[in-house]
Protein backbone atom coordinates (compact mmCIF):
# COMPACT_ATOMS: atom_id res chain seq x y z
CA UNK A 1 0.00 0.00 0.00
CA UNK A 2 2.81 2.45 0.93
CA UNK A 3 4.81 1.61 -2.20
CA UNK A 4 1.56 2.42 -4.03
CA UNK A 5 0.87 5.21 -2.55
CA UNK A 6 4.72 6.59 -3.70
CA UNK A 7 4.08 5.49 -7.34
CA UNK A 8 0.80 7.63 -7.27
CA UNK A 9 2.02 10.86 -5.68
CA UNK A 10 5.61 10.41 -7.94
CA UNK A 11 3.21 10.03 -11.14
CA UNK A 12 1.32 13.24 -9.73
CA UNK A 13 4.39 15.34 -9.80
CA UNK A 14 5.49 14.10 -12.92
CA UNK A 15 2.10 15.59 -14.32
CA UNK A 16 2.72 18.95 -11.97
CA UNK A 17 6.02 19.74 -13.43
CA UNK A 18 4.40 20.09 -17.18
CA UNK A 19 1.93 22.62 -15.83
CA UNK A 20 3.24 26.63 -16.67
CA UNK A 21 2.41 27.54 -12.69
CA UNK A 22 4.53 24.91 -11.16
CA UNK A 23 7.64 25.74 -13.66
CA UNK A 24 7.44 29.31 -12.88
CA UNK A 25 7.32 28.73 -9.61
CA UNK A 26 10.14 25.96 -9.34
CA UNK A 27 12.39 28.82 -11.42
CA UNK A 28 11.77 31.50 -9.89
CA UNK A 29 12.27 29.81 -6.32
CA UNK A 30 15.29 27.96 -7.69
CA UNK A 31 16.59 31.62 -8.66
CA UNK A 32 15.85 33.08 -5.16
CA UNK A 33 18.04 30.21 -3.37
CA UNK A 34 20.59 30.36 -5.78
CA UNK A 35 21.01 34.20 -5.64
CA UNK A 36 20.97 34.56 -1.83
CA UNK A 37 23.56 31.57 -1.52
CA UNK A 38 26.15 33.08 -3.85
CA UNK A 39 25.18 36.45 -2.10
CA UNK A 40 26.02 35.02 1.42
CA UNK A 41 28.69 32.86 -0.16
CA UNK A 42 30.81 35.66 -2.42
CA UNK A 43 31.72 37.94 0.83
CA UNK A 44 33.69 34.52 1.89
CA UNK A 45 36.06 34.67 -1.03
CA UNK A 46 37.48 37.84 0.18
CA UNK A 47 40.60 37.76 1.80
CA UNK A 48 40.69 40.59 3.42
CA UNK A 49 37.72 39.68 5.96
CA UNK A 50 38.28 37.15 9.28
CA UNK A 51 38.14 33.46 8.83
CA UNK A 52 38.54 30.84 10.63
CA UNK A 53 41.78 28.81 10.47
CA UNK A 54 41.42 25.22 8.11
CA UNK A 55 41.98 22.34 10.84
CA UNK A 56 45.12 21.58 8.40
CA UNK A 57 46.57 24.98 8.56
CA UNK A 58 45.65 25.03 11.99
CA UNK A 59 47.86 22.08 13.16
CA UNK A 60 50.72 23.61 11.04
CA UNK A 61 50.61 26.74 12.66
CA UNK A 62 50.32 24.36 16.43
CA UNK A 63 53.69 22.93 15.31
CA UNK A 64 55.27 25.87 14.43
CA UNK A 65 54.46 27.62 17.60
CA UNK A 66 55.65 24.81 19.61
CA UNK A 67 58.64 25.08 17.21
CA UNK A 68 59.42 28.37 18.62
CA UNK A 69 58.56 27.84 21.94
CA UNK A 70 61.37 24.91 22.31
CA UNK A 71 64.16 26.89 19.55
CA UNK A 72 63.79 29.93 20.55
CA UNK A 73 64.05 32.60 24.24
CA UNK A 74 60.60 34.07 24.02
CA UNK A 75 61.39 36.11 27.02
CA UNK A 76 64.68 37.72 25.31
CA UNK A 77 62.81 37.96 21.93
CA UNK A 78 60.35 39.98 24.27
CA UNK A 79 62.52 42.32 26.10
CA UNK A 80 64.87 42.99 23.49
CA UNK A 81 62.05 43.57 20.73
CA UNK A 82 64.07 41.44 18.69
CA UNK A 83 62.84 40.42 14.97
CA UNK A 84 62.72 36.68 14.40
CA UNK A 85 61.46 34.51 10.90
CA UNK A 86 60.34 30.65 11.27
CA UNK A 87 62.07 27.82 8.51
CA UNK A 88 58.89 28.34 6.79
CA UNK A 89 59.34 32.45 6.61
CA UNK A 90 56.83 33.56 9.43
CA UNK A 91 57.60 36.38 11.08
CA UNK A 92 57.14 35.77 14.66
CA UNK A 93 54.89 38.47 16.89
CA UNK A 94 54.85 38.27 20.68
CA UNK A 95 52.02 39.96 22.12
CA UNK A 96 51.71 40.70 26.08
CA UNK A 97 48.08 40.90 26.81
CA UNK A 98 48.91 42.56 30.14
CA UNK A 99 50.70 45.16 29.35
CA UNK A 100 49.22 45.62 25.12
CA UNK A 101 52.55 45.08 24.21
CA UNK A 102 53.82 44.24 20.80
CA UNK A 103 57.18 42.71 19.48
CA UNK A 104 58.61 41.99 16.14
CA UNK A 105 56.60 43.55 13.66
CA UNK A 106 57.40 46.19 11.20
CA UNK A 107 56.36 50.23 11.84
CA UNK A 108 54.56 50.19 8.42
CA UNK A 109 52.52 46.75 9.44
CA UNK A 110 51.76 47.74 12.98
CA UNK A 111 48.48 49.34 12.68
CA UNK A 112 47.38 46.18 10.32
CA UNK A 113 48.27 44.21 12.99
CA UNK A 114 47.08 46.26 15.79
CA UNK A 115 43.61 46.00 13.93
CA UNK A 116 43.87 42.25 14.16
CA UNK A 117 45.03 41.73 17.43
CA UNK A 118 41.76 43.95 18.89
CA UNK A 119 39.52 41.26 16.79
CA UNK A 120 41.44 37.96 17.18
CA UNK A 121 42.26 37.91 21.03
CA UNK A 122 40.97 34.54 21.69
CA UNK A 123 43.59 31.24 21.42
CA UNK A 124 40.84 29.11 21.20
CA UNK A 125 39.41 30.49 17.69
CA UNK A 126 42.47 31.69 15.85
CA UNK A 127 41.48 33.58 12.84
CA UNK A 128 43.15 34.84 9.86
CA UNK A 129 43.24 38.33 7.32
CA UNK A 130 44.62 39.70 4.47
CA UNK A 131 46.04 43.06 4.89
CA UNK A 132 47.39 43.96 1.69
CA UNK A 133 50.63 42.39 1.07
CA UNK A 134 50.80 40.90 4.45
CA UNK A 135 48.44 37.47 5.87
CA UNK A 136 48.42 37.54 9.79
CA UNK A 137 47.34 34.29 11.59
CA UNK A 138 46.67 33.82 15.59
CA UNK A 139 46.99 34.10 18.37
CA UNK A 140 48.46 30.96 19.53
CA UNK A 141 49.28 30.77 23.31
CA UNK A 142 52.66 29.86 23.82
CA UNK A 143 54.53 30.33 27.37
CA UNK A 144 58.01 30.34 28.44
CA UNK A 145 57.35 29.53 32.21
CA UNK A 146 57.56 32.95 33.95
CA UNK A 147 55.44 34.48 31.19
CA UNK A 148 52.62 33.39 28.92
CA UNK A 149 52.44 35.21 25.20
CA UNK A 150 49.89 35.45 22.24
CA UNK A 151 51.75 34.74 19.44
CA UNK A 152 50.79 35.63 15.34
CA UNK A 153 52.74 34.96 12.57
CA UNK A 154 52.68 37.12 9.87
CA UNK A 155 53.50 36.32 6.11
CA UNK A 156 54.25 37.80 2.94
CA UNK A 157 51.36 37.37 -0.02
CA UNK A 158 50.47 38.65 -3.23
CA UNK A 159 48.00 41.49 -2.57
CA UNK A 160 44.43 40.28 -3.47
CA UNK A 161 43.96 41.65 -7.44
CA UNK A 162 42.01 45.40 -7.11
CA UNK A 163 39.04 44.22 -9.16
CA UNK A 164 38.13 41.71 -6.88
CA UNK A 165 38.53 44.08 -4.16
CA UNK A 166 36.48 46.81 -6.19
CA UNK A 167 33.72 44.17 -6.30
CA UNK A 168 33.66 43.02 -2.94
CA UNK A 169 33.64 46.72 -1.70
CA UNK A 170 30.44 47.13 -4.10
CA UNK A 171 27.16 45.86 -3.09
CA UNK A 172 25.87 47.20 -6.55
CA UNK A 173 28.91 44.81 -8.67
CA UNK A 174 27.92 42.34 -7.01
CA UNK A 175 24.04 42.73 -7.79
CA UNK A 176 25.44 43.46 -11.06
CA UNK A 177 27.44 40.04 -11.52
CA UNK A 178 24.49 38.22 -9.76
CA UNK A 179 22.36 39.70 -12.28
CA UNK A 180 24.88 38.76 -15.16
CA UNK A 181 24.92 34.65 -13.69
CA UNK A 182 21.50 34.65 -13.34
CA UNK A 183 20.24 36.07 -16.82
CA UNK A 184 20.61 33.04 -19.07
CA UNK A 185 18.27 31.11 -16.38
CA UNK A 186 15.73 33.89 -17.09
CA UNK A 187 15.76 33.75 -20.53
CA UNK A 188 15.92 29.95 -20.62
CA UNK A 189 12.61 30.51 -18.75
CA UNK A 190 11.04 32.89 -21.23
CA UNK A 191 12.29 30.95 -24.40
CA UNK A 192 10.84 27.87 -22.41
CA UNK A 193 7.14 28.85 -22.25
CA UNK A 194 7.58 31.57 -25.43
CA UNK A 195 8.54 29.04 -27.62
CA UNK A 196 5.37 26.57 -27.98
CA UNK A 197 3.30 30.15 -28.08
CA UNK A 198 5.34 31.21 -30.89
CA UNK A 199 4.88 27.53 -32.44
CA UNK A 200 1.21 27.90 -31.78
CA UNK A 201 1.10 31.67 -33.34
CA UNK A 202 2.88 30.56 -36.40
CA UNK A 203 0.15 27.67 -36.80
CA UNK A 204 -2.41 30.30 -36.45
CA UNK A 205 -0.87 32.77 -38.74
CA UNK A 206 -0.63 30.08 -41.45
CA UNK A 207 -4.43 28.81 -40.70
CA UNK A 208 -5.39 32.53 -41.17
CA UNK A 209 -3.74 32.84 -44.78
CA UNK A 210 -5.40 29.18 -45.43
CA UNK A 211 -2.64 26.44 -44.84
CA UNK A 212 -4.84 23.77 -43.06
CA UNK A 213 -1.79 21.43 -42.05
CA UNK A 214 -1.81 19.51 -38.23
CA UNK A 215 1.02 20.38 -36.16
CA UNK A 216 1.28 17.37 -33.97
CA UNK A 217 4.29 19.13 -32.44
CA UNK A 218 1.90 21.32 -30.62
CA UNK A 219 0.42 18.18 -28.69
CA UNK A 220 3.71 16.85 -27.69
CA UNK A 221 6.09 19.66 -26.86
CA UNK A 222 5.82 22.17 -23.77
CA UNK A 223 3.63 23.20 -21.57
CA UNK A 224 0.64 21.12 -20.45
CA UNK A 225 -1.84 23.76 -20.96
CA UNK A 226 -0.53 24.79 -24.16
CA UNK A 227 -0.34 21.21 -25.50
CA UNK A 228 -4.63 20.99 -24.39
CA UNK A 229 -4.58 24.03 -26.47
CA UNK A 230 -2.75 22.63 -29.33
CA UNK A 231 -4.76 19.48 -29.41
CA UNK A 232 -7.91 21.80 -29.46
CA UNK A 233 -6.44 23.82 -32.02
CA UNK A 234 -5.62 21.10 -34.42
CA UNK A 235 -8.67 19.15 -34.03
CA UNK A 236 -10.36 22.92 -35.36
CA UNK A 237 -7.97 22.47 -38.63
CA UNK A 238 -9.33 18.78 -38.86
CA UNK A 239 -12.87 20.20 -38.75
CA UNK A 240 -11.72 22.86 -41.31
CA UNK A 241 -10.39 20.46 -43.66
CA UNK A 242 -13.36 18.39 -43.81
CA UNK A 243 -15.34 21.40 -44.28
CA UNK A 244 -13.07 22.49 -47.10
CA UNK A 245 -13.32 18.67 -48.60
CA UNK A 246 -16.75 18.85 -48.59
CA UNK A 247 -17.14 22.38 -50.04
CA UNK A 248 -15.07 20.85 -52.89
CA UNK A 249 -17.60 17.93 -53.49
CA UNK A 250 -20.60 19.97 -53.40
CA UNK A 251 -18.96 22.25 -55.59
CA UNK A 252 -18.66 19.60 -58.03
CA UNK A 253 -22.17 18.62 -57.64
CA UNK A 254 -23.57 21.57 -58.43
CA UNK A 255 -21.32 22.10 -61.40
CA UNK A 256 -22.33 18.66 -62.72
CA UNK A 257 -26.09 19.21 -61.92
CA UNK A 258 -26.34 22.37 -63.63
CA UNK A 259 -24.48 22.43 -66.37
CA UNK A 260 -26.53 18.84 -67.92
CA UNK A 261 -29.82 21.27 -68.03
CA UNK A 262 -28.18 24.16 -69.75
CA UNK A 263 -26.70 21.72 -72.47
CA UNK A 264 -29.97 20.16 -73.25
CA UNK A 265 -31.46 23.89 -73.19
CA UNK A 266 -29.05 24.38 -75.87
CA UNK A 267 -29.41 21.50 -77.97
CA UNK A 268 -33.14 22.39 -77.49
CA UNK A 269 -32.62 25.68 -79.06
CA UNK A 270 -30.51 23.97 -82.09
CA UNK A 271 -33.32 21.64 -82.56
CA UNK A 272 -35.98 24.55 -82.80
CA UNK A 273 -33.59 26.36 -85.01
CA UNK A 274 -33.39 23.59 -87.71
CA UNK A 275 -36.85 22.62 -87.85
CA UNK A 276 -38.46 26.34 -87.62
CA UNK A 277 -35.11 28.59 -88.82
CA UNK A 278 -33.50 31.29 -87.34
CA UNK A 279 -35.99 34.13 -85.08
CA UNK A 280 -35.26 37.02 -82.28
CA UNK A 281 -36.76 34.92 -79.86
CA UNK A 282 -34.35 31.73 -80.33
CA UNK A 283 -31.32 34.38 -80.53
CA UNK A 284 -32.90 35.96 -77.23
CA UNK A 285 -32.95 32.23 -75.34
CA UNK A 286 -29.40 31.33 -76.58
CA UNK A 287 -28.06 34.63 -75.47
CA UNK A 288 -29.88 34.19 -71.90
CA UNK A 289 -28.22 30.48 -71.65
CA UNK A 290 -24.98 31.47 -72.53
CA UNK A 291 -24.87 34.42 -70.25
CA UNK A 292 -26.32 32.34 -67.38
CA UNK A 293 -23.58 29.55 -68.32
CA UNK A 294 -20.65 31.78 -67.92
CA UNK A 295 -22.83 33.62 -64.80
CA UNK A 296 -22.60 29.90 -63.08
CA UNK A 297 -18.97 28.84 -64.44
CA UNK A 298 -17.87 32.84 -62.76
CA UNK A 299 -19.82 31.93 -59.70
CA UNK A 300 -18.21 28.26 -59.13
CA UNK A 301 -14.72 30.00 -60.26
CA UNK A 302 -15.35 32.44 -56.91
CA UNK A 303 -15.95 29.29 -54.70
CA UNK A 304 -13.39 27.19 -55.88
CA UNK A 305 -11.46 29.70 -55.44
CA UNK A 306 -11.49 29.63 -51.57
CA UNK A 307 -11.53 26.20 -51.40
CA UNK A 308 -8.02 25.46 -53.40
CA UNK A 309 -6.59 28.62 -51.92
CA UNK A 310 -6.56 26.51 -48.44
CA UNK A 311 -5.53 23.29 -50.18
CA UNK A 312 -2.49 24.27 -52.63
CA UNK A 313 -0.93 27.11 -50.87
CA UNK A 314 2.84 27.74 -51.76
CA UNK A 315 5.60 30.03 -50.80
CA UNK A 316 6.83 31.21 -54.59
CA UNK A 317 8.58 34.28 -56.42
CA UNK A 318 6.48 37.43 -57.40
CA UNK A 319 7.21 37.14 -60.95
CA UNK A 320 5.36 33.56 -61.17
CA UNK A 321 2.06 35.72 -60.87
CA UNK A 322 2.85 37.69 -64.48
CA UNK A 323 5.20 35.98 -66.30
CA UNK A 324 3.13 33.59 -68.18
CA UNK A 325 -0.19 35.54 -68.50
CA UNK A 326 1.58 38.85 -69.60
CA UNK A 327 2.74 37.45 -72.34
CA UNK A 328 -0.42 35.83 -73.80
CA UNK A 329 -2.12 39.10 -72.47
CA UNK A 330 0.04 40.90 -74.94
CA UNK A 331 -0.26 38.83 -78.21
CA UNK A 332 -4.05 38.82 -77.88
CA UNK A 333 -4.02 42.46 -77.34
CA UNK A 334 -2.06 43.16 -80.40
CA UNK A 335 -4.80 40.96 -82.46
CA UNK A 336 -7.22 43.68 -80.96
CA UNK A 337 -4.62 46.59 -81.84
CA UNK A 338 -4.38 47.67 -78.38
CA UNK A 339 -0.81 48.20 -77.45
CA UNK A 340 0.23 46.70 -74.01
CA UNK A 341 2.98 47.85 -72.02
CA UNK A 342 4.61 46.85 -68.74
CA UNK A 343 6.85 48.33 -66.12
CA UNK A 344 8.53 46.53 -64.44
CA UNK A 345 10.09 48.62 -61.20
CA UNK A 346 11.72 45.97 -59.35
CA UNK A 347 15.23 44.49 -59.66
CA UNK A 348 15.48 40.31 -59.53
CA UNK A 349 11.82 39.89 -58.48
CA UNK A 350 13.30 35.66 -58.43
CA UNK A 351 14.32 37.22 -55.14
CA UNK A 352 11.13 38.48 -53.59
CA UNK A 353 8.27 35.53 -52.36
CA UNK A 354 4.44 35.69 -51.34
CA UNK A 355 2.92 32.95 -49.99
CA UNK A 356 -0.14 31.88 -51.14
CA UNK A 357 -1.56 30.43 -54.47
CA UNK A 358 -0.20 31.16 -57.44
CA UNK A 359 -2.69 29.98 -60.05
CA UNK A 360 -5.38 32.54 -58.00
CA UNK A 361 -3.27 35.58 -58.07
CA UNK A 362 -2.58 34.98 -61.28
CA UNK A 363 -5.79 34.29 -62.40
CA UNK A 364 -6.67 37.64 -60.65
CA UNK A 365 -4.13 39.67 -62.54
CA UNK A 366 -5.22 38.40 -65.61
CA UNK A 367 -9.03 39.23 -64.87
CA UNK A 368 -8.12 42.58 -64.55
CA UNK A 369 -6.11 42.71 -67.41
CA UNK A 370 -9.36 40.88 -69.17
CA UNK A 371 -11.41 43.70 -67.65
CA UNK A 372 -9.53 46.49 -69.27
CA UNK A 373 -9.45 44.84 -72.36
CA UNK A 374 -13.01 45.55 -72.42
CA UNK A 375 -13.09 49.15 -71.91
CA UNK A 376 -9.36 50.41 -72.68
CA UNK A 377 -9.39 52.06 -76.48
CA UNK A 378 -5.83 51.91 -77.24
CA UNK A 379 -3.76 51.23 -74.37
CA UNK A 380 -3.23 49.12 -71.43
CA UNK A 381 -0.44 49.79 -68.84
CA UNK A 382 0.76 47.71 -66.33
CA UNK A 383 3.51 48.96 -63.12
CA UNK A 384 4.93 46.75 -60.69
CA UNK A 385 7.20 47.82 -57.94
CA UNK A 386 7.74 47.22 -54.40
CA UNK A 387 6.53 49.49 -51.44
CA UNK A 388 7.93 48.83 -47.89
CA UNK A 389 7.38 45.02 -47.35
CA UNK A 390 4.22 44.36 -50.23
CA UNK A 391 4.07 43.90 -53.72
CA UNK A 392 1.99 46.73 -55.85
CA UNK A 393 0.67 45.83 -59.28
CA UNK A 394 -1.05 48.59 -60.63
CA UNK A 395 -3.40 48.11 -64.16
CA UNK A 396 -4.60 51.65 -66.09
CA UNK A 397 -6.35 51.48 -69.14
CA UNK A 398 -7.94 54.44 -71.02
CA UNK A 399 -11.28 53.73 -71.41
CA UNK A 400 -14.47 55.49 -70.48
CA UNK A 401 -13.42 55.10 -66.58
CA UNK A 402 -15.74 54.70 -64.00
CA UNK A 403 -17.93 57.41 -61.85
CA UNK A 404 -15.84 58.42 -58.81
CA UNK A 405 -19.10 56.80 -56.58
CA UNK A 406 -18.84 53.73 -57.65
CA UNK A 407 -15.11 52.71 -57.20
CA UNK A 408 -15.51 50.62 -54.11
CA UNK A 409 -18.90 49.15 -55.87
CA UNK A 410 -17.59 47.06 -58.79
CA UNK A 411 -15.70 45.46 -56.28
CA UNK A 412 -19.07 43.60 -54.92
CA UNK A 413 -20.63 40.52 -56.86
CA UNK A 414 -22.65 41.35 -59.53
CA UNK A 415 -22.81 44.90 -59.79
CA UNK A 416 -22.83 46.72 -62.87
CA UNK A 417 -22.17 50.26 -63.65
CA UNK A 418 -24.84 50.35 -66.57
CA UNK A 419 -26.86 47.55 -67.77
CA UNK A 420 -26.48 48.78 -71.56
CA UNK A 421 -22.26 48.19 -71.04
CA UNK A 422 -22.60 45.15 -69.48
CA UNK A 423 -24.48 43.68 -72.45
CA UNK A 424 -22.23 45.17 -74.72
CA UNK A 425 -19.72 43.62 -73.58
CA UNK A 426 -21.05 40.07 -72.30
CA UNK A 427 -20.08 40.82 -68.71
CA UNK A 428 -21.65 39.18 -65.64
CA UNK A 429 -20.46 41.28 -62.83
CA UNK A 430 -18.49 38.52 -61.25
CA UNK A 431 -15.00 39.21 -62.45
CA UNK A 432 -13.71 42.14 -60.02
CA UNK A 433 -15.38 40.26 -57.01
CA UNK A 434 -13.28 37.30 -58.26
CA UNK A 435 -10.38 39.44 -58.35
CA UNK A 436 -11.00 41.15 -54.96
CA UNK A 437 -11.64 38.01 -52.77
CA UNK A 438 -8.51 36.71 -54.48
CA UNK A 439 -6.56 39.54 -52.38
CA UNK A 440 -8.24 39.51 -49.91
CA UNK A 441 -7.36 35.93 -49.29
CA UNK A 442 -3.88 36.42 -49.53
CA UNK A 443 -4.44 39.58 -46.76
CA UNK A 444 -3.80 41.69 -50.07
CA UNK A 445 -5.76 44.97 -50.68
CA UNK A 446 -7.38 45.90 -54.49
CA UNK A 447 -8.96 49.15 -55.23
CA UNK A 448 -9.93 51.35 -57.64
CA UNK A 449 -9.36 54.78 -59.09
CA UNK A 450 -8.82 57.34 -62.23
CA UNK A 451 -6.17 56.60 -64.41
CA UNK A 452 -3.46 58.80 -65.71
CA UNK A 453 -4.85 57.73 -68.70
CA UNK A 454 -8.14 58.54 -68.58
CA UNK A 455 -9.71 55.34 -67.68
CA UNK A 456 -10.08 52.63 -64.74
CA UNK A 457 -6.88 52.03 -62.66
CA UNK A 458 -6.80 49.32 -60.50
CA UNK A 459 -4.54 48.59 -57.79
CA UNK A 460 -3.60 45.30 -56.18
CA UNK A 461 -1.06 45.42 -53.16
CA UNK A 462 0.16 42.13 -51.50
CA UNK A 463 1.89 41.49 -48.62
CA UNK A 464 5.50 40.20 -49.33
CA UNK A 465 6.61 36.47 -47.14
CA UNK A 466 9.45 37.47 -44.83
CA UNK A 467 9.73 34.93 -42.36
């Protein structure tokens, strides 16, 4: 029962430490012990303070003042202030607690040692100090019958390096250093719990401009409230795709189911024709079918649009979107004896990318190209350049134009600008909507305005891929 008990409560913590509370927590307390230890610890390291003698150097420094007591006449040493140095190089300090006397030391190291003889008075807890180029160590009770005597030994060192002095002198270097140490574990923290949010932005970002692709890395790395979220957010994309799938399939359908009746209509109408001849009101019906044929293949081109936007998404070079249809655009202009120029502002476009679809952007250029066509009496004229971070591909003609009212209207399905135009020229109102949620899709903008040449100018402006 007991061991079971450990299993369950070890298996619990396992768990705990996935959780974003607990990690914080175990850094941040980790952090706080570790920072208060090494500021405790670091004043030890300085030389100059009082520390206790190592039980090693201690029983040296017991042998060597026995050493002196049996080698030497402490009581002469005393009374004739005399200056004596151990085998090992100690100088040798005699120290008469009765009358504060001191023997053997140097003028220029008496204060030093003055200042360590009122702190280290006790035999039983020698200590020992830096005092710049000097180490003093003591007292050690030594007697010579008639007389007892402290006794320190003091030693030549190398002086403890400034810097370290500078810092141990500093309670703001120190915060400083402790600061520096401590930095990578806070950004380890932060790159910890920022990177599966980054991961889980980026899978966003890419559902937003219509990549529908699982990330199982977002159920299986970091946080255990970010992985819930990751599983929640891909089973959304599964749901999307399905949705998408059967968008595609209906799609389809409909295609299928409406495009059988309009053939028989028009093998109806060919019928008629043969056995009765040619009339207004047979021209009338064909005219109505054919518009309503390429009024349903526009409308299915606007919905499959969306769907194979999500499902063939690509990161590609600008110039893919214009390099094929400009050229076809321009020998079927010439056939019409409309010249077509192009301007192209923008130095190796190979090296410049969108991501998104290529056959739908291009398809949208090429609709407003089409468009133009329509209207433009002489001249089409195409610029491309680069502004800040998107791509700007802007179409004039020099038609008739359109009324300054209506340039954010022809934008919207099936709006014409006069009903008389539109059957002049066989249009259905469906191809700048086509064009329009084509940007849009790719978080472009389109718009519309007066030309320099007197007609429509259209501008399309999409966001360049950077990452």
């Amino acid at each position: 029962m007991w061991k079971f008990s450990m299993v369950y409560l070890w298996n619990k913590f396992k768990a705990l430490r996935n959780y974003l509370a607990y990690q914080i927590f175990a850094y941040f307390a980790l952090m706080i012990v570790l920072v208060l230890s090494l500021a405790l610890a670091l004043p030890k390291f300085d030389a100059r303070i009082f520390n206790p003698i190592e039980d090693k150097e201690l029983h040296f420094f017991n042998q060597e003042s026995q050493n002196t007591q049996l080698e030497y006449n402490l009581d002469e040493i005393f009374n004739r202030n005399l200056k004596v140095t151990t085998l090992h190089g100690f100088n040798v300090i005699l120290f008469d607690q009765d009358t504060n006397t001191v023997v053997g030391v140097d003028k220029k190291h008496l204060n030093a040692l003055r200042a360590f003889i009122f702190r280290a008075n006790n035999p039983l807890e020698p200590l020992q100090r830096r005092f710049g180029i000097i180490e003093i160590h003591g007292p050690f009770l030594v007697s010579t019958g008639s007389q007892n005597y402290y006794q320190y030994f003091i030693d030549q060192v190398d002086p403890q390096m400034e810097v370290f002095n500078a810092i141990f002198d500093s309670p703001i270097l120190i915060l400083l250093i402790l600061f520096a140490i401590f930095t990578p574990l806070l950004i380890g923290l932060s790159l910890r719990i920022a990177k599966p949010v980054k991961a889980l932005r980026l899978s966003a970002d890419a559902v937003a401009t219509g990549n529908l692709t699982i990330d199982e890395k977002l159920e299986t790395e970091g946080i255990s409230e970010l992985r819930q979220v990751g599983k929640s957010f891909n089973r959304m994309i599964l749901s999307l795709q399905k949705l998408t799938s059967y968008q595609q399939r209906l799609l389809s359908d409909i295609s299928h189911e409406l495009k059988t009746p309009l053939t028989r209509m028009q093998l109806a109408v060919s019928l008629i024709r043969r056995r009765n001849g040619e009339s207004n009101e047979l021209t009338r019906i064909e005219n109505e079918i054919q518009k309503l044929d390429t009024m349903i293949h526009d409308l299915l081109s606007l919905s499959r649009q969306q769907v194979n936007l999500h499902l063939r998404r690509e990161i590609f070079p600008i110039n893919k979107i214009w390099e094929d249809i400009f050229a076809d655009a321009k020998f079927e202009l010439e056939q019409h004896n409309l010249d077509f120029l192009v301007s192209l502002r923008v130095l190796h476009p190979e090296r410049f990318y969108i991501n998104g679809n290529v056959a739908t952007l291009s398809s949208a250029v090429e609709n407003v190209v089409r468009n133009a066509k329509k209207y433009a009496t002489s001249c089409i004229k195409v610029i491309i350049y680069i502004e800040k971070n998107d791509l700007v591909i802007i179409i004039d003609d020099d038609g008739t134009g359109v009324p300054d009212d209506q340039y954010e209207e022809i934008f919207r399905p099936f709006y014409r600008v006069a009903e008389d135009r539109a059957r002049q020229t066989g249009g259905t109102g469906l191809g700048l909507a086509i064009v329009y949620n084509a940007i849009q899709q790719h978080k472009g903008i389109v718009g519309a305005e007066k030309s320099p040449l007197g007609g429509l100018r259209i501008k399309i402006q999409l966001p360049l891929w950077l990452e």
